[in-house]
Structures are given as structure tokens and as C-alpha cells.
C-alpha atoms as a PDB file:
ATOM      1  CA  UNK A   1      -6.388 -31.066  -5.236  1.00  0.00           C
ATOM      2  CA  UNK A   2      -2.950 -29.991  -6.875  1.00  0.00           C
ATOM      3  CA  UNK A   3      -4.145 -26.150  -7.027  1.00  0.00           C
ATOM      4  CA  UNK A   4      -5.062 -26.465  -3.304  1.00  0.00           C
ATOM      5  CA  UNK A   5      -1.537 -27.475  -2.889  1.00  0.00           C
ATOM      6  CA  UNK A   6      -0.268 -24.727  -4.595  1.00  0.00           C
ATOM      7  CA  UNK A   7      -2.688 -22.157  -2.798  1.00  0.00           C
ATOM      8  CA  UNK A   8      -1.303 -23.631   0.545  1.00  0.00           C
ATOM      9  CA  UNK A   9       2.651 -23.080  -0.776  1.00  0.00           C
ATOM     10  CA  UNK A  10       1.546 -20.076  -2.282  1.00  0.00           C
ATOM     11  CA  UNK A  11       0.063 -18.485   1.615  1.00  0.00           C
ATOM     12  CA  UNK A  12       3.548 -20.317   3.439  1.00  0.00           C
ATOM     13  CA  UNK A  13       5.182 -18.158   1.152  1.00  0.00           C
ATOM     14  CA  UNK A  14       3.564 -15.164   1.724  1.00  0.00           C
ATOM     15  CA  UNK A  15       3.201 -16.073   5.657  1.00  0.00           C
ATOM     16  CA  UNK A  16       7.114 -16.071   5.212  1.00  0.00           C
ATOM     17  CA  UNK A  17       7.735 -12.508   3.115  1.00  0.00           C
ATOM     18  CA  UNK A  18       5.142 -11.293   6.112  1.00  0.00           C
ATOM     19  CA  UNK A  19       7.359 -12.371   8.454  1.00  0.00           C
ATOM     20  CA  UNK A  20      11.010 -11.122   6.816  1.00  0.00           C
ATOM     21  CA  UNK A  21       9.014  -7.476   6.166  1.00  0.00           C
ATOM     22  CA  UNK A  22       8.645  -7.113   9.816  1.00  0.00           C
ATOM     23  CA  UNK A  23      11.955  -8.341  10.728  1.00  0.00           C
ATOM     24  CA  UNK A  24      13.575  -5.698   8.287  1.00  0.00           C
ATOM     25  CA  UNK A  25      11.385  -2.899   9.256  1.00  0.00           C
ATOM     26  CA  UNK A  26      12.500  -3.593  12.873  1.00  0.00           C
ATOM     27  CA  UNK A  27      16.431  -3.551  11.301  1.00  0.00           C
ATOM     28  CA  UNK A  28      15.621  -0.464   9.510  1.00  0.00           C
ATOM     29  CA  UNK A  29      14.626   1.318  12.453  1.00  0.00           C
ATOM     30  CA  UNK A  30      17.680   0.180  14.365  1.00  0.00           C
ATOM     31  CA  UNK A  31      19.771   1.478  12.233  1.00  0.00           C
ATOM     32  CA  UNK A  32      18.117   4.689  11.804  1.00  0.00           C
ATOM     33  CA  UNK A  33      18.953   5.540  15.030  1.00  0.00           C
ATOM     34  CA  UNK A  34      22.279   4.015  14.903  1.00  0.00           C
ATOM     35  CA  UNK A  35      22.967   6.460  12.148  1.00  0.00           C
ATOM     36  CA  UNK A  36      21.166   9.291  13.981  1.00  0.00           C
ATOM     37  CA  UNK A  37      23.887   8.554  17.266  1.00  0.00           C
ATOM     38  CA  UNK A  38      26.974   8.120  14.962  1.00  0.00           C
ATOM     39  CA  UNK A  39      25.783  11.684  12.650  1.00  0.00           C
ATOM     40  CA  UNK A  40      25.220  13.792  16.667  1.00  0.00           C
ATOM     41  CA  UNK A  41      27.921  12.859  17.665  1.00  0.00           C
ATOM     42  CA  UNK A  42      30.280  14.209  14.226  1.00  0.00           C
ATOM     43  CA  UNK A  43      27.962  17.030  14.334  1.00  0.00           C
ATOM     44  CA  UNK A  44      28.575  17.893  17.860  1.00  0.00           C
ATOM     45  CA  UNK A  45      32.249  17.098  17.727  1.00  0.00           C
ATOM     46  CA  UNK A  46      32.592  19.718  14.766  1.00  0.00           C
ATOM     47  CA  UNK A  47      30.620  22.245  17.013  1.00  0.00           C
ATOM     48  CA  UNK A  48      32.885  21.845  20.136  1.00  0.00           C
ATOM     49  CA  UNK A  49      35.734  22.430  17.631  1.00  0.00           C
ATOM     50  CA  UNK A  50      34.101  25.505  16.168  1.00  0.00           C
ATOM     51  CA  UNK A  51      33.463  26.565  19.553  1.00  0.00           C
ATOM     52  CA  UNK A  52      37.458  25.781  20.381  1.00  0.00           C
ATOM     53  CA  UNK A  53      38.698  27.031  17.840  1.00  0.00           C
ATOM     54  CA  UNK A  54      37.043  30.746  18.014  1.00  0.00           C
ATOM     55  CA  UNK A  55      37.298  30.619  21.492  1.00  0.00           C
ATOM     56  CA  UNK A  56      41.310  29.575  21.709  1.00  0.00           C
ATOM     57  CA  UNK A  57      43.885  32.439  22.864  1.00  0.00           C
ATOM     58  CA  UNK A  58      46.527  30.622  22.062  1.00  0.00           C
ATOM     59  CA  UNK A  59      48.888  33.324  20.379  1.00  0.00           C
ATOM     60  CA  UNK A  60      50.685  31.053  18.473  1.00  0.00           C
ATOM     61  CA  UNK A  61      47.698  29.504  16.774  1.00  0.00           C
ATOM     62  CA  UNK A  62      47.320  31.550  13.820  1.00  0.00           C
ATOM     63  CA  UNK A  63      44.852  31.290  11.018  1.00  0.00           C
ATOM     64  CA  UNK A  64      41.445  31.004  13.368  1.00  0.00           C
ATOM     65  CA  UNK A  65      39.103  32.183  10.654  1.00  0.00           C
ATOM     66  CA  UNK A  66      40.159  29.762   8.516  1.00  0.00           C
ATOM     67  CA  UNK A  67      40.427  26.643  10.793  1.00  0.00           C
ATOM     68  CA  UNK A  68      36.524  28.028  11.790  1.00  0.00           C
ATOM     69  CA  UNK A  69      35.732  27.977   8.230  1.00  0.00           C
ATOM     70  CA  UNK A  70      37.140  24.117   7.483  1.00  0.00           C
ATOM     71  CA  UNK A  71      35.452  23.227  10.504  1.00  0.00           C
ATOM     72  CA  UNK A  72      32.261  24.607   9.623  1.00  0.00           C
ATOM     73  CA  UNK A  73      32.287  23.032   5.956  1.00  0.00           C
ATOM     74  CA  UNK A  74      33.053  19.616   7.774  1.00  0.00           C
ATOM     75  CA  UNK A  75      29.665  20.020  10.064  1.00  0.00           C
ATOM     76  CA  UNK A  76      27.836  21.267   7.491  1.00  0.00           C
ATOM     77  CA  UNK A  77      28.652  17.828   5.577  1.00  0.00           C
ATOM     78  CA  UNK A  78      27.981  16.097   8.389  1.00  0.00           C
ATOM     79  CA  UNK A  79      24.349  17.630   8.539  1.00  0.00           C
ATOM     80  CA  UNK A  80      23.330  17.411   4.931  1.00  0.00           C
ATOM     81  CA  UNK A  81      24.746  14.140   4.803  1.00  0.00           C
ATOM     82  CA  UNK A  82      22.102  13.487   8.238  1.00  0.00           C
ATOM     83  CA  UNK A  83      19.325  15.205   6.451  1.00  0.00           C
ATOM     84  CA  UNK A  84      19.838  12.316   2.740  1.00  0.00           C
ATOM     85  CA  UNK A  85      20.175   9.617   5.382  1.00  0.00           C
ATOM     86  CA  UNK A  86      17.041  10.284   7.450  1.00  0.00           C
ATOM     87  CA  UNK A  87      15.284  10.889   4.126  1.00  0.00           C
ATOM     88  CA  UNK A  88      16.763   7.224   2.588  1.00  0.00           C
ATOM     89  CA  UNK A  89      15.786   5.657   5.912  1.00  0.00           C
ATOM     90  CA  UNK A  90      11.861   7.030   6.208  1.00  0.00           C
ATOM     91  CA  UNK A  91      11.761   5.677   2.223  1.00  0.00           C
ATOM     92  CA  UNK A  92      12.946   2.110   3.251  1.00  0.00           C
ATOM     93  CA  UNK A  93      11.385   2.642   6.485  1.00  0.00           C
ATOM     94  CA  UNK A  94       7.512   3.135   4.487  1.00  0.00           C
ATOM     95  CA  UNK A  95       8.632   0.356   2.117  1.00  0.00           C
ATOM     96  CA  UNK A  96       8.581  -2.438   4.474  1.00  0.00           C
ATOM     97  CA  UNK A  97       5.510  -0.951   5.953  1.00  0.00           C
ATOM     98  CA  UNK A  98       3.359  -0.930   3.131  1.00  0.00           C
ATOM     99  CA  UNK A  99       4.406  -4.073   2.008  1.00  0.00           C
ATOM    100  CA  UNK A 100       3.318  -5.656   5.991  1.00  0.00           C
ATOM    101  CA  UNK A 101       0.222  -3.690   5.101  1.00  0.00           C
ATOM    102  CA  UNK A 102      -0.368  -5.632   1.830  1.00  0.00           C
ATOM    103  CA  UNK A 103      -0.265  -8.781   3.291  1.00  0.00           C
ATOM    104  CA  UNK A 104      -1.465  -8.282   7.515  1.00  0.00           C
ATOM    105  CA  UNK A 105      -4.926  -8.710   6.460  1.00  0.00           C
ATOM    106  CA  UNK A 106      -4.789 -12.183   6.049  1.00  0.00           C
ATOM    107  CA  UNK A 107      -2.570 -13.038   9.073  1.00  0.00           C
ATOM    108  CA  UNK A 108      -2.631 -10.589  11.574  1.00  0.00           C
ATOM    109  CA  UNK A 109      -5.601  -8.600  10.704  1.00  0.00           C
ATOM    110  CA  UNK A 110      -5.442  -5.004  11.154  1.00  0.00           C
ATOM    111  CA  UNK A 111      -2.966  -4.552  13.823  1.00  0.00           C
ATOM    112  CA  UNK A 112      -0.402  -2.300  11.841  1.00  0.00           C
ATOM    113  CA  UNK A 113      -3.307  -0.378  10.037  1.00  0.00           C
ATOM    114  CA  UNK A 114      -5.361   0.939  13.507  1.00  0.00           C
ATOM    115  CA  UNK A 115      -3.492   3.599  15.557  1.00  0.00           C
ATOM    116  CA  UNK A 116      -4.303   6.644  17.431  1.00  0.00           C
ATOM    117  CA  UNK A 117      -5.544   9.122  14.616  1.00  0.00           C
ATOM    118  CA  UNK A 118      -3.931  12.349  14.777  1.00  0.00           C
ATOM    119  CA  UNK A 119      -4.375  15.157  12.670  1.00  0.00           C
ATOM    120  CA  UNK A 120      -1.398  16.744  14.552  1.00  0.00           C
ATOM    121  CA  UNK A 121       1.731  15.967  11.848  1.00  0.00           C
ATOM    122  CA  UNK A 122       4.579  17.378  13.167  1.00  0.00           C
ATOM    123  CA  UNK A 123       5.395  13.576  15.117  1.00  0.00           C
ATOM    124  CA  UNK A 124       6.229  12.766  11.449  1.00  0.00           C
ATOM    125  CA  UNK A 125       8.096  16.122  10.321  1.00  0.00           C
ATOM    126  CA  UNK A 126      10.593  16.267  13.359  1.00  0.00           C
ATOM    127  CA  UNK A 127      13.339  14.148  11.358  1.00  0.00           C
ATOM    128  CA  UNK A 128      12.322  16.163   8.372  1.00  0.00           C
ATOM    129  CA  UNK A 129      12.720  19.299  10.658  1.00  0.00           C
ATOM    130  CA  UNK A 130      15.854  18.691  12.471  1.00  0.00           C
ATOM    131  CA  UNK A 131      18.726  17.648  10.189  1.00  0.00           C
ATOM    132  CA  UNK A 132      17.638  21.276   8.479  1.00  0.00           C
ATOM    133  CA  UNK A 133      17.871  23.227  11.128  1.00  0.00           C
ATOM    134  CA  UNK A 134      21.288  21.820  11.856  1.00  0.00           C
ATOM    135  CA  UNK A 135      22.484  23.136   8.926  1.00  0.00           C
ATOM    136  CA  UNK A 136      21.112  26.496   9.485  1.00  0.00           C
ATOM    137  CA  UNK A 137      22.957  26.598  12.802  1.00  0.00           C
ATOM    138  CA  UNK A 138      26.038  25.832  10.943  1.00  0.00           C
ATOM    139  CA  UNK A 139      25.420  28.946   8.989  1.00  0.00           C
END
């Protein structure tokens, strides 16, 4: 009797850290693309400045390679720093889901677990892709 009352505190528990996992994974994919807004819009404030600065005929603005240059270091921050933020989010991101996966079986079944299967992986590279290639623009 007493371990069946522990069993049932034991699956309210787990019913519980179910619960919280799925409520975090939604944060954490919130905020990815919370961060992914706030990091386009630095990088494509540093670009229109590039693209100001090179482009200005303003005789009394001197120094334009250099401005360029400062400008460029400060997007190419902004894009590396992108690229170790997408990476930390997709970690915390596949935390969460693994640990829904540990414990859906007994409450949901296998509703996480079946999707569409597709051999096709570039759905998960583009993140992976992107915050690269920004950086080689920069170059």
C-alpha cells in the first residue's frame, strides 16, 4: 500500500517535469527567434553602414577605409556571436526534447517521436548554414 503511494507521487512528479519540459522547449524556441530578430537586425544595421560609409561623398569625411574596416569588425561580431547563439540554442533546444522523449511514452504516447521521415537534412542545417555565410559576406 505505502509503495503504491509512492509509485503514484513518484508518476505526479514525473507527469509534472513532463509538463515544465514542454513549457521550456516552447520558451526556448521563442527566444531563439527573438535572438535571431535582435542579431538581423545588428547585422543588417552594420551592413547599411558599410554600405554608407563606402558609398558617402562627403569630402569632408575622411578616413572611409578605416570607418569600413571598424564597421566590418563590428558585423562580423555580430555574426559569430549569431552563429555560438544558434548553436547554444539547438543544444538547449535537443535537451528539453529528449528529456519529453524520455518520459511521453507513458503520458502522451508517441506524439513527439512520429513525424514525417525525411532523409532530406538540410531543414536542420539552415541555422547551421546561415550565421556562416554571414560571416563570409562580411569578408
Amino acid at each position: 500500500m505505502r509503495q503504491n503511494k509512492f509509485k503514484k507521487i513518484e508518476k505526479e512528479k514525473r507527469k509534472l517535469a513532463f509538463e515544465k519540459a514542454h513549457e521550456i522547449r516552447k520558451f526556448e524556441i521563442g527566444l531563439y527567434w527573438k535572438r535571431a530578430t535582435y542579431f538581423w537586425a545588428f547585422i543588417a544595421s552594420a551592413f547599411v553602414a558599410y554600405i554608407a560609409v563606402i558609398s558617402s561623398k562627403n569630402e569632408a569625411f575622411e578616413d572611409k577605409d578605416n570607418y569600413a574596416f571598424i564597421i566590418t569588425c563590428i558585423g562580423l561580431i555580430f555574426s559569430f556571436s549569431w552563429y555560438l547563439v544558434n548553436r547554444a540554442s539547438k543544444h538547449w533546444q535537443t535537451n528539453w526534447e529528449k528529456i519529453i522523449d524520455d518520459l511521453e511514452d507513458e503520458f502522451t504516447g508517441n506524439l513527439m517521436k512520429r513525424h514525417i521521415k525525411n532523409n532530406n537534412k538540410w531543414y536542420e542545417l539552415t541555422y547551421r548554414i546561415d550565421s556562416p555565410y554571414q560571416e563570409l559576406i562580411r569578408l
